[in-house]
Protein backbone atom coordinates (compact mmCIF):
# COMPACT_ATOMS: atom_id res chain seq x y z
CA UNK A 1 -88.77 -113.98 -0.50
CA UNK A 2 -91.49 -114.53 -3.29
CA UNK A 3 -92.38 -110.40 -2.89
CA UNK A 4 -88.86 -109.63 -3.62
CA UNK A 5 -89.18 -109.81 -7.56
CA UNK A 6 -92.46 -107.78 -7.50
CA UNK A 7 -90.99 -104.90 -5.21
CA UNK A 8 -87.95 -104.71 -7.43
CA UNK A 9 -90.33 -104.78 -10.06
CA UNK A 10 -92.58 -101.89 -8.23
CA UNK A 11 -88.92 -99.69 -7.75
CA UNK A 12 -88.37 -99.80 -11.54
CA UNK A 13 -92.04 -98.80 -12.88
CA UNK A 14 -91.54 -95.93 -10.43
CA UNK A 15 -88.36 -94.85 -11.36
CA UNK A 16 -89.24 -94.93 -14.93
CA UNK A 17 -92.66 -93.45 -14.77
CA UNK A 18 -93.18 -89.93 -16.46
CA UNK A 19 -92.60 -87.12 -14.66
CA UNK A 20 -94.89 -84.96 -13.72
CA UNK A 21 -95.09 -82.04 -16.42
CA UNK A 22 -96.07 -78.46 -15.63
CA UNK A 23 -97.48 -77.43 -18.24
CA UNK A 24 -96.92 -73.63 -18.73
CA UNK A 25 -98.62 -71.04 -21.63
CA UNK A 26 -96.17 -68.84 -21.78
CA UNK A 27 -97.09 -65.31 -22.30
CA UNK A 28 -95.15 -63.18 -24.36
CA UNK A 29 -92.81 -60.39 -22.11
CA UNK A 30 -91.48 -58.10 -24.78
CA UNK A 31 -89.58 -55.46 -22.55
CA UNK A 32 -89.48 -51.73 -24.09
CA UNK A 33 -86.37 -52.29 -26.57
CA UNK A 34 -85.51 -51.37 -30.15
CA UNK A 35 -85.18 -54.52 -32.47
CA UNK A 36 -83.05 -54.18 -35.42
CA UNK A 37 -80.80 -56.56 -37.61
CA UNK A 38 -79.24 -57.10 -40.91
CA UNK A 39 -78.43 -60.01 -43.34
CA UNK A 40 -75.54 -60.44 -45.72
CA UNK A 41 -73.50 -63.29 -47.08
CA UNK A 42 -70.14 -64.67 -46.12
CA UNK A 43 -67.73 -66.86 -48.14
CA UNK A 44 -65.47 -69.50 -46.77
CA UNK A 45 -62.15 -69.98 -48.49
CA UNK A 46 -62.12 -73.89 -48.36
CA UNK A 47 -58.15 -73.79 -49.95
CA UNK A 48 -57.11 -76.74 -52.58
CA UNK A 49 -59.62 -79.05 -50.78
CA UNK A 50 -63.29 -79.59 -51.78
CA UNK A 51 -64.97 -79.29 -48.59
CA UNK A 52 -67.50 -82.24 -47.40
CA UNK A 53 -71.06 -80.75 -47.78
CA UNK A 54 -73.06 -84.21 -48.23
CA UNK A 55 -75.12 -83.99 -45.11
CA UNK A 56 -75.14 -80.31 -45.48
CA UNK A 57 -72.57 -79.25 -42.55
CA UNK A 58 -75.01 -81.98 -40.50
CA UNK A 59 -72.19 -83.35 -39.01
CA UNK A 60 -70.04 -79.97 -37.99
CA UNK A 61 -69.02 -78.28 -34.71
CA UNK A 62 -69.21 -74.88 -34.24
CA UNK A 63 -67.01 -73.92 -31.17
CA UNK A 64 -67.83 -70.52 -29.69
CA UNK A 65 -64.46 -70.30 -27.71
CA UNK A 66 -62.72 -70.85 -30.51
CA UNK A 67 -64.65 -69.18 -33.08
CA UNK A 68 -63.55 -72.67 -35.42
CA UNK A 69 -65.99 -74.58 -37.53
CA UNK A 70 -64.54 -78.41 -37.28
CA UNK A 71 -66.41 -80.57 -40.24
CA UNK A 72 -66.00 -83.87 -40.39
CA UNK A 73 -65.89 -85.99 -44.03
CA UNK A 74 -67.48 -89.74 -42.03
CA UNK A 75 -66.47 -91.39 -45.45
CA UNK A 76 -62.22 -90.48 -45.63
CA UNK A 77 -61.76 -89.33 -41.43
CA UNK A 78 -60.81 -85.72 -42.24
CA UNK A 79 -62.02 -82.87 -40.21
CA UNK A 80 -61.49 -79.70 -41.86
CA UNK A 81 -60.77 -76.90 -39.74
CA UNK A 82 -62.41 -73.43 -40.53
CA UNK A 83 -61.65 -69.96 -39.01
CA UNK A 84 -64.70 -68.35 -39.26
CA UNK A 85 -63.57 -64.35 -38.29
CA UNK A 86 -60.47 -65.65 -41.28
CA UNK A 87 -63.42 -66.75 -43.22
CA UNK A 88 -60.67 -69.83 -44.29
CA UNK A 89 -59.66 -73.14 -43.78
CA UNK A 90 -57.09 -73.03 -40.89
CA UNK A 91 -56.41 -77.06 -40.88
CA UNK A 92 -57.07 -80.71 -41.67
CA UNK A 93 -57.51 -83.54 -38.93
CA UNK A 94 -57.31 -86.69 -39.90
CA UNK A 95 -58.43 -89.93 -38.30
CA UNK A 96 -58.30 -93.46 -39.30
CA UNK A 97 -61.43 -94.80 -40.84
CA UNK A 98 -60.65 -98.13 -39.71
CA UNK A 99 -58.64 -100.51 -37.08
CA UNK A 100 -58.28 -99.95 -33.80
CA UNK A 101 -58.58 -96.57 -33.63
CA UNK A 102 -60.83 -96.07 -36.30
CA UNK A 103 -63.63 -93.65 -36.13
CA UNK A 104 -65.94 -96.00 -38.38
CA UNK A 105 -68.06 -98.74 -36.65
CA UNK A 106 -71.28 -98.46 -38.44
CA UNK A 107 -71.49 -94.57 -40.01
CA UNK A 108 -69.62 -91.65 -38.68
CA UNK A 109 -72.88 -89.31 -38.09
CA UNK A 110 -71.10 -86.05 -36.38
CA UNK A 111 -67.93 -84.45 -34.78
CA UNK A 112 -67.76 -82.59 -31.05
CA UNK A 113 -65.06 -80.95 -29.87
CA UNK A 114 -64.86 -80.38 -26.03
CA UNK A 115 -63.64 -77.64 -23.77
CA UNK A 116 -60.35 -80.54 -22.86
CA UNK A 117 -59.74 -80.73 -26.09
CA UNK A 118 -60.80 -84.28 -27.17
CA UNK A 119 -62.80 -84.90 -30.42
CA UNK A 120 -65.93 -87.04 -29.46
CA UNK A 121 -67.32 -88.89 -33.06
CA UNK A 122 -71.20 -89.87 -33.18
CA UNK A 123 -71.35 -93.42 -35.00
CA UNK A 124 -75.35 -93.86 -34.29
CA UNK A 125 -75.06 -96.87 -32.12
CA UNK A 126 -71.78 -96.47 -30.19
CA UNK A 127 -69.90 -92.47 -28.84
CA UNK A 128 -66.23 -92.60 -29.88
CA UNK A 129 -63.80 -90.45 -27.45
CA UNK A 130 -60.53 -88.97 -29.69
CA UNK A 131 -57.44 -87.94 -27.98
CA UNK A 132 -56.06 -84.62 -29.67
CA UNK A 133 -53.35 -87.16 -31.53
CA UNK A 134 -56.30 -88.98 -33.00
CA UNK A 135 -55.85 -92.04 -31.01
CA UNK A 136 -59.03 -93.46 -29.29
CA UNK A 137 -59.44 -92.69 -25.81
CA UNK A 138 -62.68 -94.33 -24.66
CA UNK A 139 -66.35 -95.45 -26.44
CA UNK A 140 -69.78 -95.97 -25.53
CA UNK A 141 -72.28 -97.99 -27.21
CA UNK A 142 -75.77 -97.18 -26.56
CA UNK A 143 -76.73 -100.69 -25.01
CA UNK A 144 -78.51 -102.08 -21.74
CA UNK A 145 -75.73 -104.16 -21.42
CA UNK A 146 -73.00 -101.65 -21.77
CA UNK A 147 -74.72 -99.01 -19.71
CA UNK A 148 -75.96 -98.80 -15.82
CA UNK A 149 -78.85 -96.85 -14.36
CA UNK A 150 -81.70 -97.19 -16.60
CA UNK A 151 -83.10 -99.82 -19.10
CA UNK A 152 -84.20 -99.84 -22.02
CA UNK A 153 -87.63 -101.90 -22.98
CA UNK A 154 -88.06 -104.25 -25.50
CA UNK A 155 -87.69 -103.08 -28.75
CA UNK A 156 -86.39 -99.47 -28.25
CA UNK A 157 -83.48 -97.55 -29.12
CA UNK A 158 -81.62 -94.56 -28.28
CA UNK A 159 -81.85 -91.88 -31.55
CA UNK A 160 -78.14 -92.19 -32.24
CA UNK A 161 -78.30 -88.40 -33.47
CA UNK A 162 -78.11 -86.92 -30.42
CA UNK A 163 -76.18 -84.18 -28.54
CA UNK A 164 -72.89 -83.84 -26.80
CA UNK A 165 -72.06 -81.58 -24.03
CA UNK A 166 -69.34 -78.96 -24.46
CA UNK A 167 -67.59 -80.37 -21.69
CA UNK A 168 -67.43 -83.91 -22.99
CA UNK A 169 -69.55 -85.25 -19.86
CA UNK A 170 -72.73 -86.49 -21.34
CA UNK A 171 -74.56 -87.56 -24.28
CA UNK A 172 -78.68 -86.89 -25.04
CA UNK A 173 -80.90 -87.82 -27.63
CA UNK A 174 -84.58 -89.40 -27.81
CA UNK A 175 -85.33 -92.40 -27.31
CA UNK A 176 -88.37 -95.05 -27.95
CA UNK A 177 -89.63 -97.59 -30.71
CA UNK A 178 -87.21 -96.50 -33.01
CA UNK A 179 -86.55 -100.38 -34.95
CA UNK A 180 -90.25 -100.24 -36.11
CA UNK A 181 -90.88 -96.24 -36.90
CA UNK A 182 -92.82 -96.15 -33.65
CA UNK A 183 -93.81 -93.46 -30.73
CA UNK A 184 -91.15 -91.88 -29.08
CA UNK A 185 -91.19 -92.40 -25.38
CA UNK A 186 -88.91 -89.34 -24.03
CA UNK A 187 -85.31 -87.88 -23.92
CA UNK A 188 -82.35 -90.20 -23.08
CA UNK A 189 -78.87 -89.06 -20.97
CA UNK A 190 -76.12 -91.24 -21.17
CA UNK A 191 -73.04 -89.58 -18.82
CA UNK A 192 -70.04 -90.76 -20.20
CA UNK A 193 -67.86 -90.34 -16.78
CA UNK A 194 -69.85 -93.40 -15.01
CA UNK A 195 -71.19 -95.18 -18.52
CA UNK A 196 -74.75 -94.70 -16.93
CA UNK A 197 -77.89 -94.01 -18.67
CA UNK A 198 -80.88 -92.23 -17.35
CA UNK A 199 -83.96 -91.95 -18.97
CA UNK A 200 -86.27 -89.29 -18.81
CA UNK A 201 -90.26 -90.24 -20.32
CA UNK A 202 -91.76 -87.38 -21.30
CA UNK A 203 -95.56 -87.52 -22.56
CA UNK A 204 -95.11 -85.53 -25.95
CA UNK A 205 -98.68 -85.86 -26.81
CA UNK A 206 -97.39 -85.84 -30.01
CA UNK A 207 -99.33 -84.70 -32.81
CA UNK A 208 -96.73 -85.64 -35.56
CA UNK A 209 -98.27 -88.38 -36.69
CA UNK A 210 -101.21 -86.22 -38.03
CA UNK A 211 -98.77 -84.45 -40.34
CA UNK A 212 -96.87 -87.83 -41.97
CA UNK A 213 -97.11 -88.27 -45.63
CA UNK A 214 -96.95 -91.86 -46.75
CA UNK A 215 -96.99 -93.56 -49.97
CA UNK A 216 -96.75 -97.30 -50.50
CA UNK A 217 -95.01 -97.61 -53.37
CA UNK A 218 -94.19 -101.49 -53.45
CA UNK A 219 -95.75 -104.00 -51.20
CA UNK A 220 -94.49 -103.60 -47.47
CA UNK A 221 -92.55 -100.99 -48.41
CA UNK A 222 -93.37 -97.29 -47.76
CA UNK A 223 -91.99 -94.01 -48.25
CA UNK A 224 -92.74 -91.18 -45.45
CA UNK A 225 -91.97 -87.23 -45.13
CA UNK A 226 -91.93 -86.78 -41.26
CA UNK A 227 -91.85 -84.03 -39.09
CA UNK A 228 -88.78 -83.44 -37.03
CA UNK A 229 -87.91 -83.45 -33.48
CA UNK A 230 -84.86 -81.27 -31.73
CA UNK A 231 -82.77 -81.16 -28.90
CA UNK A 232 -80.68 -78.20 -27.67
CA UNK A 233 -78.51 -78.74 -24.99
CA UNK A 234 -78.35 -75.69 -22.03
CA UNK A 235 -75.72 -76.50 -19.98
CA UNK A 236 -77.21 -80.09 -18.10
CA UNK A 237 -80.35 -79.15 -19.19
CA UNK A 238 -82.02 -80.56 -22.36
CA UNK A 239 -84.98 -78.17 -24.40
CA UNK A 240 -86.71 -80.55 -26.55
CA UNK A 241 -88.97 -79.13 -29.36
CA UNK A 242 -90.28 -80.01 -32.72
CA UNK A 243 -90.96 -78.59 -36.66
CA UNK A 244 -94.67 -78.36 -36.62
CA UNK A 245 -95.92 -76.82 -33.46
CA UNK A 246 -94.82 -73.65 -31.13
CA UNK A 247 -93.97 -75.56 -27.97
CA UNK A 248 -90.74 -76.81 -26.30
CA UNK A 249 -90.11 -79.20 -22.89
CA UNK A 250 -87.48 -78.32 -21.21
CA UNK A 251 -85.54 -80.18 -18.62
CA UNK A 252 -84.19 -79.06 -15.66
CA UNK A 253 -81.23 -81.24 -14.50
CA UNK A 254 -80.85 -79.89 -11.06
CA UNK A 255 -84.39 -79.92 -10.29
CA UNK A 256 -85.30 -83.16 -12.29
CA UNK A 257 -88.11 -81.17 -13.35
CA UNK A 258 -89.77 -81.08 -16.72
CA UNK A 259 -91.57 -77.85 -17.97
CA UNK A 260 -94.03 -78.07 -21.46
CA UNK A 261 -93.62 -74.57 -22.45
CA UNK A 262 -96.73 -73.49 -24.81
CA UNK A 263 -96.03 -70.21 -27.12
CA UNK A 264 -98.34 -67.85 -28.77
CA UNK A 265 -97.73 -65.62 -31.67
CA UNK A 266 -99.44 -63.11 -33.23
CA UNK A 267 -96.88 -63.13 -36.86
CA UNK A 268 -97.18 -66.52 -37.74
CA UNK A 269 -99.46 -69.96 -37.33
CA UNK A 270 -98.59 -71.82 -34.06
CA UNK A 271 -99.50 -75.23 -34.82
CA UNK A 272 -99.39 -76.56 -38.79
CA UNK A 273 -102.96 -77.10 -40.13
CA UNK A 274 -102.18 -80.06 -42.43
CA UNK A 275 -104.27 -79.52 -45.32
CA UNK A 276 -102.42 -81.46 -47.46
CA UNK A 277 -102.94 -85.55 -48.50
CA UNK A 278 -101.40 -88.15 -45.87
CA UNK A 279 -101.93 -91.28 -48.20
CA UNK A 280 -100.27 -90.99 -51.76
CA UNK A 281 -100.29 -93.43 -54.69
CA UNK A 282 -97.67 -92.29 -57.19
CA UNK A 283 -94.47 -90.20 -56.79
CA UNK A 284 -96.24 -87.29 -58.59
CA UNK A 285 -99.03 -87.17 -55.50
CA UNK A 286 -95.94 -87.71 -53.09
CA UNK A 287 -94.31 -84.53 -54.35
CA UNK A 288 -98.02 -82.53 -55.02
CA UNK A 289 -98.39 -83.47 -50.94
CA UNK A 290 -95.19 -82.37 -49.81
CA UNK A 291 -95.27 -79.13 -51.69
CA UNK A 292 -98.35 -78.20 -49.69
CA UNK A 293 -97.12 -79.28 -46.49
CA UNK A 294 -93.55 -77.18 -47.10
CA UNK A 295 -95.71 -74.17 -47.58
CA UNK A 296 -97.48 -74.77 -44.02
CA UNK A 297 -95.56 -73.09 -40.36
CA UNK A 298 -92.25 -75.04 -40.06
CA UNK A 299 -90.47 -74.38 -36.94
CA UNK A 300 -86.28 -74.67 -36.95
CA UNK A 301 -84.25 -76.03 -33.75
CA UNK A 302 -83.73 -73.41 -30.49
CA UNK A 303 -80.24 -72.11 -31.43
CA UNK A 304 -77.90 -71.02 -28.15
CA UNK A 305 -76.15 -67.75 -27.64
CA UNK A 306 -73.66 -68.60 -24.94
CA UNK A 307 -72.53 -65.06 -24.71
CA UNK A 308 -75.70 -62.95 -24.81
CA UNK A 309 -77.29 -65.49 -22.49
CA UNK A 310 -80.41 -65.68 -25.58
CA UNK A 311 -82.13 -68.64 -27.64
CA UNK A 312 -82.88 -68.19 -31.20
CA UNK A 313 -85.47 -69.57 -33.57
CA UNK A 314 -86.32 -69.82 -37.17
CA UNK A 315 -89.86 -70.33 -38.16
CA UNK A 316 -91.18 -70.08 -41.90
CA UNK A 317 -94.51 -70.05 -43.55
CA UNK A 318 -96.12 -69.06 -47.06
CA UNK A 319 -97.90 -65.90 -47.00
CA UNK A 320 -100.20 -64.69 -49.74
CA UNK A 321 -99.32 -60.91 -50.83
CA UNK A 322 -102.38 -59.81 -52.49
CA UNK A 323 -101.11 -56.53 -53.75
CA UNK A 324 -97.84 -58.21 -54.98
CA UNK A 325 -99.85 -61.23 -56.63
CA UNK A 326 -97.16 -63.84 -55.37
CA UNK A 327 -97.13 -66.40 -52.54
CA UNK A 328 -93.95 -65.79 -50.49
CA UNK A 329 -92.43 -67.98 -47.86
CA UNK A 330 -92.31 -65.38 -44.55
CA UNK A 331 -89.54 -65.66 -42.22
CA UNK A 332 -90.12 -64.78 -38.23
CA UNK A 333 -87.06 -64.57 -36.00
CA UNK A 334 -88.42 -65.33 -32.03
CA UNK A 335 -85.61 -64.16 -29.52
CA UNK A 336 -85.63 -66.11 -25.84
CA UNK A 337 -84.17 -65.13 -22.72
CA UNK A 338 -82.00 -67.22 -20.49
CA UNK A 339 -85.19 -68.69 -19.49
CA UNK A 340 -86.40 -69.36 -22.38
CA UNK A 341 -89.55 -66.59 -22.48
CA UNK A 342 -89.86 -64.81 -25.66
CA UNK A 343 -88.79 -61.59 -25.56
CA UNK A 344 -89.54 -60.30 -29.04
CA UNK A 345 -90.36 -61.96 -32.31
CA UNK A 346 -89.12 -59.97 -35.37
CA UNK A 347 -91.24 -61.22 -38.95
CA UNK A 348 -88.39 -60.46 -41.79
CA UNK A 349 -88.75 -58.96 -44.70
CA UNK A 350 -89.79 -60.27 -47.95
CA UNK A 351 -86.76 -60.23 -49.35
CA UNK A 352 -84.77 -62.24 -46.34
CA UNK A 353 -83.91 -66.08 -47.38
CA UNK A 354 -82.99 -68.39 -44.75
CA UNK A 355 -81.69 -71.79 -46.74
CA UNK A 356 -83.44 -75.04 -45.61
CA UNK A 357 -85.72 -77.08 -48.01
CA UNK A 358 -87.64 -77.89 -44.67
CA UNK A 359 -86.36 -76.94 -41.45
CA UNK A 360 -83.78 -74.00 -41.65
CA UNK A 361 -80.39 -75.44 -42.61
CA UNK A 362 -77.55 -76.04 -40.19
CA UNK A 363 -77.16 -72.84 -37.59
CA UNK A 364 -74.89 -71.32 -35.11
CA UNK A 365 -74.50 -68.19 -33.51
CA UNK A 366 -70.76 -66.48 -33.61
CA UNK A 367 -69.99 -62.97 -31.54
CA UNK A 368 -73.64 -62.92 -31.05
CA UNK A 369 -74.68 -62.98 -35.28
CA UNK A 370 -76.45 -66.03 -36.48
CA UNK A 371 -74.62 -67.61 -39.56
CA UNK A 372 -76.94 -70.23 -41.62
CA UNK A 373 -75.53 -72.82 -44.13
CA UNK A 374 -75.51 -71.95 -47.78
CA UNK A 375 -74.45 -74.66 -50.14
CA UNK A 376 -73.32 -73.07 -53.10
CA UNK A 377 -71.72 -74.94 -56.13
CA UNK A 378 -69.97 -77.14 -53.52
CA UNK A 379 -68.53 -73.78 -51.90
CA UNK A 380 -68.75 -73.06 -48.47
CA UNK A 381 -71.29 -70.01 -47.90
CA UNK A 382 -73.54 -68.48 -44.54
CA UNK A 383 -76.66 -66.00 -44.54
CA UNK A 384 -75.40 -64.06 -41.36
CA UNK A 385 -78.12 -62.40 -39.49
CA UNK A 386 -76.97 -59.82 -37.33
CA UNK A 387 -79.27 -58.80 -34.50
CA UNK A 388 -79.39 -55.37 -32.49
CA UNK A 389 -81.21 -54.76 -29.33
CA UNK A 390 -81.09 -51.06 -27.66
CA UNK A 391 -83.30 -51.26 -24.54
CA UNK A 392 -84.60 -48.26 -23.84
C-alpha cells in the first residue's frame, strides 16, 4: 500500500511532462504566383452612440459567417453590433452588469459569439456562457477545484486572456507563474462540455526576458515594457507565437503533437537584437529605451482566413532610407498555407501604415481582405488590406 502514493505520484509527472517537440526550420515554398494587394480606409457609422474603443476593439468578435463585428463596453454590458459590408451599427445587446446574471465578476475582458448562437464573456478568472436572451447559461472559473483532468501547481494561473472556440466547446490560453510575473510553463485547454482542463507544457525557451525594460521607480515597485505572447486558435488546434522572434508552436489536437516551427526571411530581422537599455532610472530613460526597442522587428499575432484556408502576419521594423534621409518603420505581410508554411512574404511600401503603437492593432480578415483597427477621434475606422494571388 505504501507505493501507492508514489505511483500515483509517478502517473502525474508523466502525464504532465513536456512533450516531445519537433523542432522544424521551415523553409520557405513560394509556389510560382503573382502577389498583389491594395490598402484603403473604411468608416464605420457608429449611429447616436459613442462606440467603446478603451481597449482598442481588444475585447470584439469578428464573426466570419456573419460578417458582424460584436464589441462589448465591460463597464455598462452593451455589445454593439456592427455590419461590416453596411459599414454601420446594426444593433445593441445589452447584459446586466450585475446580479445573477450579470456579466461582471471581476472585469469583463472580451465577447465570443458561437456558431449556436450563445455569447460567451471572458471575466479573467471565471468563462461566462450567455443565452441569446442575455440570461446566463453556464460559467467556468479557471480553478483546480472547479476543473477535472489536469492540475495546476502551486502558484500558477491560467492567462485569463485567452481564446474561445467558434463552436463554444473550449477555452485556451497560457498558463504558468503568472501571480509573481514569472516563466510561463505552456498552453492551457479548458473544454467547457466536461469542465476539464488539460494542460499542455511546452518548453518555449523563451528569450523574452532578454528584451524586458524595467525601471524601479519606488522601492518594490517596478514598471516593465514586455514582449507579447499569442494564441490563434485553428480549429482544436492551438498556434502559439510571440512579438520578438519569427517562430510559432503549433499544436496538433488529434495527434497530441507539438511542432516548434522556425522561419527565415530574407525582408526583415528574424529575431529582435535588443540594443536598447533593460535597467532605467527615470521616466525620461524609460521612454528613451522603449523608443529604441519600438523601432526593433515586432512581430503581430497569426491572423486566420477561414475561407481561403491562409494565415496572415504583420511584422514591422525601422529601416534607414539613405537616399530619402528618413528612418521609416517597414511593413512585411508573410502569407501561410493551411499548414502553416510560408508561401510568400510581401515587404509594403513606404507609404503603407498599419496602426499599432507595438504589435499591429486589433485584426480580422472579412471576404478574404484584412481590416486593422483605426481609432480615430473616438470614430470607428479599418486600414483594409486587400490581397490578390494569380497562380500561374
Amino acid at each position: 500500500m505504501s507505493r501507492l502514493p508514489f505511483l500515483f505520484f509517478l502517473s502525474l509527472i508523466i502525464s504532465c511532462s513536456p512533450k516531445k517537440e519537433k523542432v522544424e526550420v521551415v523553409p520557405k515554398t513560394f509556389t510560382n504566383h503573382t502577389f498583389e494587394y491594395t490598402l484603403d480606409t473604411v468608416f464605420i457609422d457608429s449611429g447616436d452612440s459613442m462606440p467603446y474603443l478603451d481597449m482598442n476593439l481588444v475585447s470584439s468578435d469578428y464573426v466570419s459567417s456573419e460578417g458582424l463585428l460584436y464589441n462589448l463596453d465591460p463597464g455598462t454590458g452593451r455589445v454593439d453590433v456592427y455590419d461590416i459590408d453596411a459599414q454601420k451599427l446594426k444593433k445593441h445587446i445589452q447584459f446586466e452588469v450585475r446580479g445573477p446574471n450579470g456579466i461582471r465578476k471581476y472585469f469583463p475582458t472580451g465577447i465570443k459569439k458561437t456558431n449556436n448562437g450563445d455569447l460567451i464573456i471572458r471575466d479573467y478568472f471565471e468563462v461566462l456562457r450567455m443565452g441569446e436572451d442575455t440570461k446566463l447559461k453556464d460559467s467556468y472559473q479557471l480553478l483546480n477545484h472547479k476543473l477535472d483532468g489536469d492540475n495546476l501547481g502551486e502558484s500558477q494561473e491560467i492567462n485569463g486572456m485567452g481564446e474561445i472556440s467558434n463552436d463554444g466547446s473550449y477555452f485556451a490560453s497560457y498558463y504558468g507563474y503568472y501571480p509573481s510575473n514569472g516563466r510561463i510553463l505552456g498552453l492551457a485547454k479548458v473544454d467547457l462540455t466536461s469542465k476539464s482542463l488539460k494542460l499542455i507544457p511546452v518548453s518555449f525557451r523563451d528569450q523574452s526576458e532578454r528584451f524586458l525594460i524595467r525601471w524601479e521607480y519606488r522601492e518594490g515597485k517596478t514598471m516593465v515594457v514586455p514582449e507579447y505572447k499569442f494564441l490563434t486558435l485553428d480549429g482544436p488546434n492551438l498556434i502559439a507565437s510571440n512579438s520578438y522572434k519569427n517562430e510559432l508552436w503549433y499544436y496538433d489536437a488529434a495527434k497530441d503533437s507539438l511542432y516548434h516551427r522556425i522561419y527565415q526571411s530574407s525582408l526583415i530581422s528574424n529575431v529582435k537584437k535588443g540594443n536598447f537599455g533593460k535597467r532605467v532610472g527615470s521616466m525620461q530613460d524609460l521612454n528613451s529605451a522603449k523608443k529604441r526597442k519600438f523601432q526593433e522587428v515586432v512581430f503581430s499575432p497569426i491572423i486566420k482566413d477561414p475561407k481561403n484556408k491562409r494565415f496572415y502576419r504583420y511584422s514591422r521594423e525601422v529601416q534607414q532610407e539613405p537616399e530619402q534621409g528618413g528612418r521609416y518603420f517597414r511593413f512585411v505581410l508573410s502569407v501561410f498555407d493551411a499548414n502553416l508554411r510560408i508561401i510568400h512574404e510581401e515587404k509594403l511600401d513606404l507609404s503603407a501604415f498599419i496602426p499599432g503603437e507595438y504589435s499591429v492593432n486589433k485584426t480580422f480578415v472579412h471576404k478574404g481582405m484584412l481590416y486593422t483597427f483605426l481609432n480615430l477621434r473616438n470614430q470607428i475606422a479599418f486600414v483594409r488590406l486587400k490581397p490578390s494571388v494569380t497562380y500561374e
